[in-house]
Protein backbone atom coordinates (compact mmCIF):
# COMPACT_ATOMS: atom_id res chain seq x y z
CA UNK A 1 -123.35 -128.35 19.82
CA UNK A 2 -122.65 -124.91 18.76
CA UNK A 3 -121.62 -123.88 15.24
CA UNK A 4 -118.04 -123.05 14.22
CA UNK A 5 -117.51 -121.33 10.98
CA UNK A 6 -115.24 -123.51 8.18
CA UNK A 7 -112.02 -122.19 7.92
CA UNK A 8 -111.04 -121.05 4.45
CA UNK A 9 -107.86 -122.06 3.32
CA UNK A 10 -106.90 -119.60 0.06
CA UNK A 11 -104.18 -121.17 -2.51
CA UNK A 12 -100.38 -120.87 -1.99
CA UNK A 13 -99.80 -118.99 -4.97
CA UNK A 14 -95.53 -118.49 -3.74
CA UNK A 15 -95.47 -122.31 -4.98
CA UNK A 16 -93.03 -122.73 -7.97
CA UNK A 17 -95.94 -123.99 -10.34
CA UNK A 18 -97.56 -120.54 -9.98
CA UNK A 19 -94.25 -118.33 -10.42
CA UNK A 20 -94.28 -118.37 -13.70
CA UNK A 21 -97.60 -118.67 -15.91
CA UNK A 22 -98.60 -115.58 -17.62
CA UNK A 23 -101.07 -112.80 -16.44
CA UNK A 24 -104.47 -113.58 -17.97
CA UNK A 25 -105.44 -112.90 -21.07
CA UNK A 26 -108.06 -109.89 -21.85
CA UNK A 27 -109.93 -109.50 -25.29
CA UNK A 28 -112.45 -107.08 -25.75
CA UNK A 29 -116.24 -107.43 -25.79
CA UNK A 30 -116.56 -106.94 -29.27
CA UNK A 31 -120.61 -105.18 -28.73
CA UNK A 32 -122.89 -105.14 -26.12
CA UNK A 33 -123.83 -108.64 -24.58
CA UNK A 34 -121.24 -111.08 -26.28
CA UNK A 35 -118.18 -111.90 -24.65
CA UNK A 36 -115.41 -112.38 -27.14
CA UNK A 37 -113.87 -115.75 -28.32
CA UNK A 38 -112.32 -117.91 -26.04
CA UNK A 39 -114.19 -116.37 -22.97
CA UNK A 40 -113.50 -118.04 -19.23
CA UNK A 41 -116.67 -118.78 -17.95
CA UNK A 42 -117.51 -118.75 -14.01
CA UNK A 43 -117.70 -121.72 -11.74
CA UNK A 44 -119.50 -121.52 -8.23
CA UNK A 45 -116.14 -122.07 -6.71
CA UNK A 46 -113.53 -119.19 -5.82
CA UNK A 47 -111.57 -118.19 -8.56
CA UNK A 48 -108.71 -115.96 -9.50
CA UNK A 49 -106.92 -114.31 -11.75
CA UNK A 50 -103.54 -113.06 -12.30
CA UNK A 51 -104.17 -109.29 -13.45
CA UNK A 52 -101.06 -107.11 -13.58
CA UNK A 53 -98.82 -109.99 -11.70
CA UNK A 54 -101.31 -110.43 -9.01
CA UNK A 55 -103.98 -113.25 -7.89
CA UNK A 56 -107.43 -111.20 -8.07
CA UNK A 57 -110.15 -113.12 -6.54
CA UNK A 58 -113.24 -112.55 -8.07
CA UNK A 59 -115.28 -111.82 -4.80
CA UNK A 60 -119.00 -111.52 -6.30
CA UNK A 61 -119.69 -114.44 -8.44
CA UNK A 62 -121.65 -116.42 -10.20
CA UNK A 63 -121.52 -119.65 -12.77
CA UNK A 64 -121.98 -119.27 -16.40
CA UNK A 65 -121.12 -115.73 -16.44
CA UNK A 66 -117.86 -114.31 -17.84
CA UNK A 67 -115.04 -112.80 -15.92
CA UNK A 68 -114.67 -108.76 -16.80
CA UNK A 69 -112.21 -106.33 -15.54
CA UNK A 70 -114.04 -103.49 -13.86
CA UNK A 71 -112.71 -101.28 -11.58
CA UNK A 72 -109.77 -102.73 -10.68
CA UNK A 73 -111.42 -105.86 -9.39
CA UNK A 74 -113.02 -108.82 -11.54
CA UNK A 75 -116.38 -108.84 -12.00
CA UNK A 76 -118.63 -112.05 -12.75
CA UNK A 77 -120.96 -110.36 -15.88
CA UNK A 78 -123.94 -111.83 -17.20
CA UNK A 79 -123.73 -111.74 -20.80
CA UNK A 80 -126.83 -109.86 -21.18
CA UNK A 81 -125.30 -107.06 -19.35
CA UNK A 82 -121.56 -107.45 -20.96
CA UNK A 83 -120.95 -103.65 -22.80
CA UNK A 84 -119.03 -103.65 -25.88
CA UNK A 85 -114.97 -103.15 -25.13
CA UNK A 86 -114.82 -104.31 -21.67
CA UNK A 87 -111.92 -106.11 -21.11
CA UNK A 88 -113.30 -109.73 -20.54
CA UNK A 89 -110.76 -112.86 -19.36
CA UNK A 90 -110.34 -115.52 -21.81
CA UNK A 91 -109.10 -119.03 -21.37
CA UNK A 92 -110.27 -122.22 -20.64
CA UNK A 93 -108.13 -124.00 -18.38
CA UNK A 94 -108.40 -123.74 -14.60
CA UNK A 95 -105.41 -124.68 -13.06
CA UNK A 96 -103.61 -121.44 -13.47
CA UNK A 97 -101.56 -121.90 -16.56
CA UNK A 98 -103.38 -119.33 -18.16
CA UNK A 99 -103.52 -117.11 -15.63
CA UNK A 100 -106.69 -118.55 -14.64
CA UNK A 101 -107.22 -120.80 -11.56
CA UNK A 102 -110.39 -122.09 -9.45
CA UNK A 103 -109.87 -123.46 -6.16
CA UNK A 104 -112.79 -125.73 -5.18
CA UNK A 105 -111.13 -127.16 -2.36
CA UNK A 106 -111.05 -123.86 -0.28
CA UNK A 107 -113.54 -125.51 2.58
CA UNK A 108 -112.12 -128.72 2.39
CA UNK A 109 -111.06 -130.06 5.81
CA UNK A 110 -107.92 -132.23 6.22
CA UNK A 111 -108.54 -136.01 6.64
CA UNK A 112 -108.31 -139.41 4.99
CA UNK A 113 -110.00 -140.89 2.48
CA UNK A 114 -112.92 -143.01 3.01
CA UNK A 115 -113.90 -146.48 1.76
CA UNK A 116 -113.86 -147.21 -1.62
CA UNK A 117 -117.19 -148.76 -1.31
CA UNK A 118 -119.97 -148.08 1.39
CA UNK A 119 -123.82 -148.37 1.18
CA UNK A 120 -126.40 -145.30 1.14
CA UNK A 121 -123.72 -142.39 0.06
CA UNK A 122 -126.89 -140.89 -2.02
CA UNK A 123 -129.22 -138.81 -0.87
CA UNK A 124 -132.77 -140.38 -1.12
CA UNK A 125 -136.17 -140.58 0.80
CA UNK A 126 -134.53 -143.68 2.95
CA UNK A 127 -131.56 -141.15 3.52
CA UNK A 128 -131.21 -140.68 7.90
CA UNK A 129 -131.70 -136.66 8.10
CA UNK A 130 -131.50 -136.30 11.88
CA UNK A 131 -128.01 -135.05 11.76
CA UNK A 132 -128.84 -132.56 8.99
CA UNK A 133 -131.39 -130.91 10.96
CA UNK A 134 -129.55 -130.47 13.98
CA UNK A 135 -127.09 -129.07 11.81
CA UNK A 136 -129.30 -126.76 9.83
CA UNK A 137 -131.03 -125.52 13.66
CA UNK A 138 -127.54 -124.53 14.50
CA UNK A 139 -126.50 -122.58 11.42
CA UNK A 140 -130.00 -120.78 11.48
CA UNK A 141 -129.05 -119.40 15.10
CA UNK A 142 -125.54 -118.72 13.95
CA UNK A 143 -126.92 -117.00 10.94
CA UNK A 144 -129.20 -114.94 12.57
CA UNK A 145 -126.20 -112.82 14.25
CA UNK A 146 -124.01 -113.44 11.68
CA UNK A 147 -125.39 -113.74 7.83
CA UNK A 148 -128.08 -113.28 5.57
CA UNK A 149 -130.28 -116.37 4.96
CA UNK A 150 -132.74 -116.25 1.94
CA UNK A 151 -135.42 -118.67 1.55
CA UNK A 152 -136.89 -119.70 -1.71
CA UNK A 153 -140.58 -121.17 -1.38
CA UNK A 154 -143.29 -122.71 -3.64
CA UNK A 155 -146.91 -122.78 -3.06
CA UNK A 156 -146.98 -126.27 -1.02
CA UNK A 157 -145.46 -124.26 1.86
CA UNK A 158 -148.94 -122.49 2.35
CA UNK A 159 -151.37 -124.98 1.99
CA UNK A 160 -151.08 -126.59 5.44
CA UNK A 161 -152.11 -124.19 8.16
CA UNK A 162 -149.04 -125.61 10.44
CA UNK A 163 -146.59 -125.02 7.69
CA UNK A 164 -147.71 -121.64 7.53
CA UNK A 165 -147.94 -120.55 11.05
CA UNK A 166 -144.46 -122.19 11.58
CA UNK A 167 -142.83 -120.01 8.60
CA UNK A 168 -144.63 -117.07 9.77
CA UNK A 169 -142.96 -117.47 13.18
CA UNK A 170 -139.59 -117.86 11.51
CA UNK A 171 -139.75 -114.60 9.85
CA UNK A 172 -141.18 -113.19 13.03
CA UNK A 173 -137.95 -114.79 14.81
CA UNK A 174 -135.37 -113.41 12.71
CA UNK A 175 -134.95 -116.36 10.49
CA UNK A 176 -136.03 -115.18 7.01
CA UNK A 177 -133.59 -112.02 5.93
CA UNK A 178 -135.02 -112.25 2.18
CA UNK A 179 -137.76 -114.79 0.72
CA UNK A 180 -138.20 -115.64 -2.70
CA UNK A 181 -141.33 -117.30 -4.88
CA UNK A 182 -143.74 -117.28 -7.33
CA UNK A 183 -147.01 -115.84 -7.80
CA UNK A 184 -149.16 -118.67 -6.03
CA UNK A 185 -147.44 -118.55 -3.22
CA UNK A 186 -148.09 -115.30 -2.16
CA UNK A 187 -151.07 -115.73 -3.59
CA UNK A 188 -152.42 -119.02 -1.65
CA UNK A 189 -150.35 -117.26 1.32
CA UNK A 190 -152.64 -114.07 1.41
CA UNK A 191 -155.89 -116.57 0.60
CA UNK A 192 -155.46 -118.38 3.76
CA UNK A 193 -155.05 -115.06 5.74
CA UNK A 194 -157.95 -113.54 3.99
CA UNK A 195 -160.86 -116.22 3.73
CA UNK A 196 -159.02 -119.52 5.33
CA UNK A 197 -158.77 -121.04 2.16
CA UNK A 198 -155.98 -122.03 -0.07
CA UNK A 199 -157.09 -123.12 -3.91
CA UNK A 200 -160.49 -123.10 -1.87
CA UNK A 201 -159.77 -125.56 0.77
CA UNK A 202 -159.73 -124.83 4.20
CA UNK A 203 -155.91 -124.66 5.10
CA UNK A 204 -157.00 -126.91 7.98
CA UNK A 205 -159.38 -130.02 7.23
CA UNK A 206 -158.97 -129.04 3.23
CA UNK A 207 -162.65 -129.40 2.98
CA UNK A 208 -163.73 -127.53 -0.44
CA UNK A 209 -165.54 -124.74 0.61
CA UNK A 210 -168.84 -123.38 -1.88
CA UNK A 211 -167.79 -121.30 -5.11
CA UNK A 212 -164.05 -122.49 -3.35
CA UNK A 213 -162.50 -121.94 -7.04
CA UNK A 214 -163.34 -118.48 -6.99
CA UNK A 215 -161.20 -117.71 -3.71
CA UNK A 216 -157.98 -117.27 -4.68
CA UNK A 217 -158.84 -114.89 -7.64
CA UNK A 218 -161.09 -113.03 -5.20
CA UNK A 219 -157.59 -112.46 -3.40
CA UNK A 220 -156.01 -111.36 -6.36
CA UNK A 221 -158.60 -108.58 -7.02
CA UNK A 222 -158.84 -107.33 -3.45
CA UNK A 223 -155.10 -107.15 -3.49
CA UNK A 224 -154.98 -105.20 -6.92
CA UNK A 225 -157.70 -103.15 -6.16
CA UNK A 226 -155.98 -101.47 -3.11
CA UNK A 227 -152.48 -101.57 -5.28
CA UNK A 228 -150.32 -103.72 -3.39
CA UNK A 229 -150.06 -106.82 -0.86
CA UNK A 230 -148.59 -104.32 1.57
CA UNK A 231 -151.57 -102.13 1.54
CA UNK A 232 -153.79 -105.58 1.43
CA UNK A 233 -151.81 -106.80 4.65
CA UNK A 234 -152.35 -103.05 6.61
CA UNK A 235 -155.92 -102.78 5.81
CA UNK A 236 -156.59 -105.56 7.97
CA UNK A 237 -158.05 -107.86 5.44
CA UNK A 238 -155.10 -110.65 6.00
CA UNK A 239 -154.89 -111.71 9.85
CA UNK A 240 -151.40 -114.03 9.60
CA UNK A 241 -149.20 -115.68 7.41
CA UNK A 242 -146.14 -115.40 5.65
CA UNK A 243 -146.63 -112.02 3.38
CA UNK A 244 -148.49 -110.81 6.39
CA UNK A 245 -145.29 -110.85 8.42
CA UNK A 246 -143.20 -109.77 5.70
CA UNK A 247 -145.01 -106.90 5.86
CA UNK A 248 -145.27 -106.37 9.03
CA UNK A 249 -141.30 -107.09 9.96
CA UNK A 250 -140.06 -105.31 6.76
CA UNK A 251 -138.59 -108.46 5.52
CA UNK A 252 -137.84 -108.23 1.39
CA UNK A 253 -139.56 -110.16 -1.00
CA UNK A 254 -139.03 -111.21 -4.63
CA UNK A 255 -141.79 -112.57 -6.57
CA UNK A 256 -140.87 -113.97 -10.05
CA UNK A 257 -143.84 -114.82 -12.35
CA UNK A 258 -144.36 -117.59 -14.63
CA UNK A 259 -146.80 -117.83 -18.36
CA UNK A 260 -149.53 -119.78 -16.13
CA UNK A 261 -149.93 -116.77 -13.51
CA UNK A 262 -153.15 -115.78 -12.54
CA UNK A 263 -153.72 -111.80 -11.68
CA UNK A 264 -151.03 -111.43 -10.87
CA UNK A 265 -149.95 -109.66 -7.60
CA UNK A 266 -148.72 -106.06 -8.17
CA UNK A 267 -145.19 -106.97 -6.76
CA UNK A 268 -144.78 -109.90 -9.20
CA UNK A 269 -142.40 -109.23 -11.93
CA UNK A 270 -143.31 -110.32 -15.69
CA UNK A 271 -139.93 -109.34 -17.27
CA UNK A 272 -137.65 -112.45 -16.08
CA UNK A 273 -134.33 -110.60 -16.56
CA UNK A 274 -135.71 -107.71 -14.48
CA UNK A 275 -136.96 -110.83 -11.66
CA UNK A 276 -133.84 -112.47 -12.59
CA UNK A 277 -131.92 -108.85 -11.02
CA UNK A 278 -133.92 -108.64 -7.95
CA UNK A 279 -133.32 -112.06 -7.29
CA UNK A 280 -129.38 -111.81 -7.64
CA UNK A 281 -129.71 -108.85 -4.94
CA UNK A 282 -130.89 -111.12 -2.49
CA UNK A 283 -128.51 -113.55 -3.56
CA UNK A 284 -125.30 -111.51 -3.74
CA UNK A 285 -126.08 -110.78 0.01
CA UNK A 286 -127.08 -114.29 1.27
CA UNK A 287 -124.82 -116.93 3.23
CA UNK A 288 -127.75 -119.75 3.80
CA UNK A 289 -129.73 -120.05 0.93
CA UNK A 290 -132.82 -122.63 1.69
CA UNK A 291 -135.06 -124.01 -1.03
CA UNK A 292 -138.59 -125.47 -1.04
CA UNK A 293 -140.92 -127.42 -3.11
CA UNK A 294 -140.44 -125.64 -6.05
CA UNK A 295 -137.75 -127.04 -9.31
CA UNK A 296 -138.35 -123.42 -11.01
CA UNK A 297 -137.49 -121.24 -8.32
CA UNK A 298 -134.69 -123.57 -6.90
CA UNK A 299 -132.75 -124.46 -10.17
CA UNK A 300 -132.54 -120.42 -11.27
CA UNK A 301 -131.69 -119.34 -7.56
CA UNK A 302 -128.83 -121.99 -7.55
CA UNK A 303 -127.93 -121.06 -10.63
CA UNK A 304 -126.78 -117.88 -9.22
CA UNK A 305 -125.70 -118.63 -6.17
CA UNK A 306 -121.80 -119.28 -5.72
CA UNK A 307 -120.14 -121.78 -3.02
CA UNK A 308 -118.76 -118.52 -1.41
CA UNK A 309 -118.98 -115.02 -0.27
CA UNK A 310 -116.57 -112.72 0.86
CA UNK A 311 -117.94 -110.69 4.23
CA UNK A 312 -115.48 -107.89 5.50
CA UNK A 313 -112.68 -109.45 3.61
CA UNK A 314 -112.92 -113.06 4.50
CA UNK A 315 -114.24 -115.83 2.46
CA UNK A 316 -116.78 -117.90 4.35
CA UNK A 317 -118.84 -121.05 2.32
CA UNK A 318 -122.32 -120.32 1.53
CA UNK A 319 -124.91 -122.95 2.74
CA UNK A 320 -127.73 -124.17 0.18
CA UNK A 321 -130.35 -126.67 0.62
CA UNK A 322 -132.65 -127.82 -1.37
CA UNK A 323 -135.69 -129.73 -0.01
CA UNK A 324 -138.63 -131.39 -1.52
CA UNK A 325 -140.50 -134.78 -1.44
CA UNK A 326 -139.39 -135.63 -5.14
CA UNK A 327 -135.97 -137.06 -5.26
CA UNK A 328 -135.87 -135.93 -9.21
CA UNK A 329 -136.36 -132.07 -7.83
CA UNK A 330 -133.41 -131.95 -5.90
CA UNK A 331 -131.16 -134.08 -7.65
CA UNK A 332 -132.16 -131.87 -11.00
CA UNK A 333 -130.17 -128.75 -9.39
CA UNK A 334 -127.56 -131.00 -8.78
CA UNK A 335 -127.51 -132.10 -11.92
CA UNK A 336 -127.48 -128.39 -13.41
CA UNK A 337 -123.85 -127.70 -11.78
CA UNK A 338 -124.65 -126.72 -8.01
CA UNK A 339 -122.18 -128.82 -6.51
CA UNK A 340 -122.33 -127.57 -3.34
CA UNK A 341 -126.29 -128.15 -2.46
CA UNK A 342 -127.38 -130.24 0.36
CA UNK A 343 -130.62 -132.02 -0.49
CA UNK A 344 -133.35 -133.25 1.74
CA UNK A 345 -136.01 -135.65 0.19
CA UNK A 346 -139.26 -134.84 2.73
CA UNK A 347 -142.37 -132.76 2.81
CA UNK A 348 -141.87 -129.30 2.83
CA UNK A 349 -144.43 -129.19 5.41
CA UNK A 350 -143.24 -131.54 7.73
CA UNK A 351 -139.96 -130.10 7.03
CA UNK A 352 -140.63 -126.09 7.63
CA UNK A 353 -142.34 -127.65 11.31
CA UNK A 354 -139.11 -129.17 12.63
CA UNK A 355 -137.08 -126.28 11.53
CA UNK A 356 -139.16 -124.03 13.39
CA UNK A 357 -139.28 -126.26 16.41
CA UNK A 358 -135.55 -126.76 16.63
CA UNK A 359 -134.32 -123.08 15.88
CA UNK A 360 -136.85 -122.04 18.50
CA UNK A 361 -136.64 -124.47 21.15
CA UNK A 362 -135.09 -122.85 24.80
């Protein structure tokens, strides 16, 4: 099986419905950071906009932002960073009577429709996944030569010392173009390379070890002491791992912290809004976004990431996962308007194994 790109099919906008609404309306931004009345707020889907009698596609994008004329081109704006008397779009209908319209069926392929009813259409832990991760091994090697995949992990992905040696050979592959987390883990990440230990169990038989509880702040110090994990990693202290490779393959890394943060690492940012921006760098860039074990870090980074991306002028769908053992953690981003995610209800662990198995095998 090899992977073939979905063809994107853009809207007929010569058809007589479209002929003759109006261009769309711009008010305004009446002061910094609030969009006027009436404001169009983004979808993940592609949309466009009839500016000066043509169909602008907004080509960065994001949901819940508003739609501002910058440039010549429309620009998805976060409020927080709307400036007062930018022209903004307002209007809130969507099929292009206003000027307005988003096409979500862009990536849809022709066919009939199925049944009306049919058992197991959800996605649960008795869900079949074999297909999925055939599918995701062949979108990883595609990727590699092709896109930009960003993976957003929590801390379970570093407490099993398989889990972390088969990440750590992803990045090492050419798998991971951008990883995002939190604090712990990083944190648990360099503990494991740097005393074997994660939350003071050996990352192997989890045995506590003596004074265990004290290991993972130990980390923290050693790693703010010499000023940054990158100077931690080339001192030698940390022998493998995820940061370690990183590091070592110049692979960019967000860190977002959280109120319950211990330390924290140099690199982790405390201001959300300025996380929040480092985050939507990686995102702006990525075509495979992959989630793990982590509701915080998921939800935001869907939040921000749209269905599509434009690369040298074509629109291409952008794949998202989202994979944890809790059905209510991946159904909760769902929930929160990313339409487009593809859960799988497993163990990060066990998951993170297979993937590196299957992208790797000859």
């Amino acid at each position: 099986m090899s992977f073939i790109l979905p063809e994107y099919r853009a809207p007929d906008f010569s058809q007589a419905r479209f002929q003759t609404v109006p261009d769309a309306i711009l008010r305004p931004a009446p002061r910094d950071g609030v969009a006027p009345e009436g404001y169009h707020a983004t979808t993940i889907f592609p949309e466009y906009f009839k500016i000066g009698g043509r169909w602008l596609l907004a080509e960065e994008s994001r949901m819940d932002c508003v739609a501002v004329l910058r440039g010549g081109a429309v620009a998805a704006v976060e409020f927080r960073n709307l400036k007062a008397g930018e022209p903004v779009v307002v209007g809130r209908t969507e099929d292009g009577s206003e000027g307005i319209y988003v096409h979500a069926a862009g990536f849809e392929q022709p066919g009939g429709e199925g049944e009306t009813f049919a058992f197991r259409q959800g996605r649960s832990r008795e869900t079949a996944y074999s297909m999925d991760y055939d599918s995701i091994y062949e979108l990883l090697r595609y990727e590699k030569e092709h896109g930009y995949i960003v993976w957003v992990l929590g801390p379970a992905c570093a407490f099993d010392a398989d889990a972390r040696s088969a990440f750590a050979a992803l990045v090492r592959g050419g798998y991971v173009n951008a990883l995002m987390a939190g604090n712990a883990l990083a944190t648990h990440d360099l503990e494991a390379g740097y005393l074997r230990t994660a939350l003071g169990q050996d990352i192997y038989t989890q045995k506590s070890q003596l004074n265990g509880h004290y290991n993972h702040i130990d980390t923290l110090n050693a790693v703010r002491a010499l000023g940054s994990t990158a100077a931690f990693v080339n001192s030698g202290n940390v022998k493998d791992g995820i940061l370690y490779e990183c590091v070592k393959n110049q692979v960019p890394y967000v860190l977002v912290g959280s109120v319950r943060d211990d330390g924290p690492l140099p690199e982790v940012y405390g201001n959300v809004y300025e996380g929040q921006n480092a985050m939507r760098e990686q995102v702006k860039r990525a075509t495979t976004v992959i989630c793990m074990a982590s509701t915080l870090h998921t939800v935001a980074t869907g939040n921000m990431t749209p269905s599509y991306r434009v690369v040298d002028g074509a629109v291409r769908p952008v794949y998202f996962y989202s994979v944890d053992i809790s059905e209510f953690a991946v159904n909760k981003l769902r929930d929160r308007g990313s339409l487009s995610v593809r859960t799988i209800v497993t163990n990060v662990q066990d998951f993170i194994v297979n993937v590196q198995k299957g992208v790797l095998a000859k």
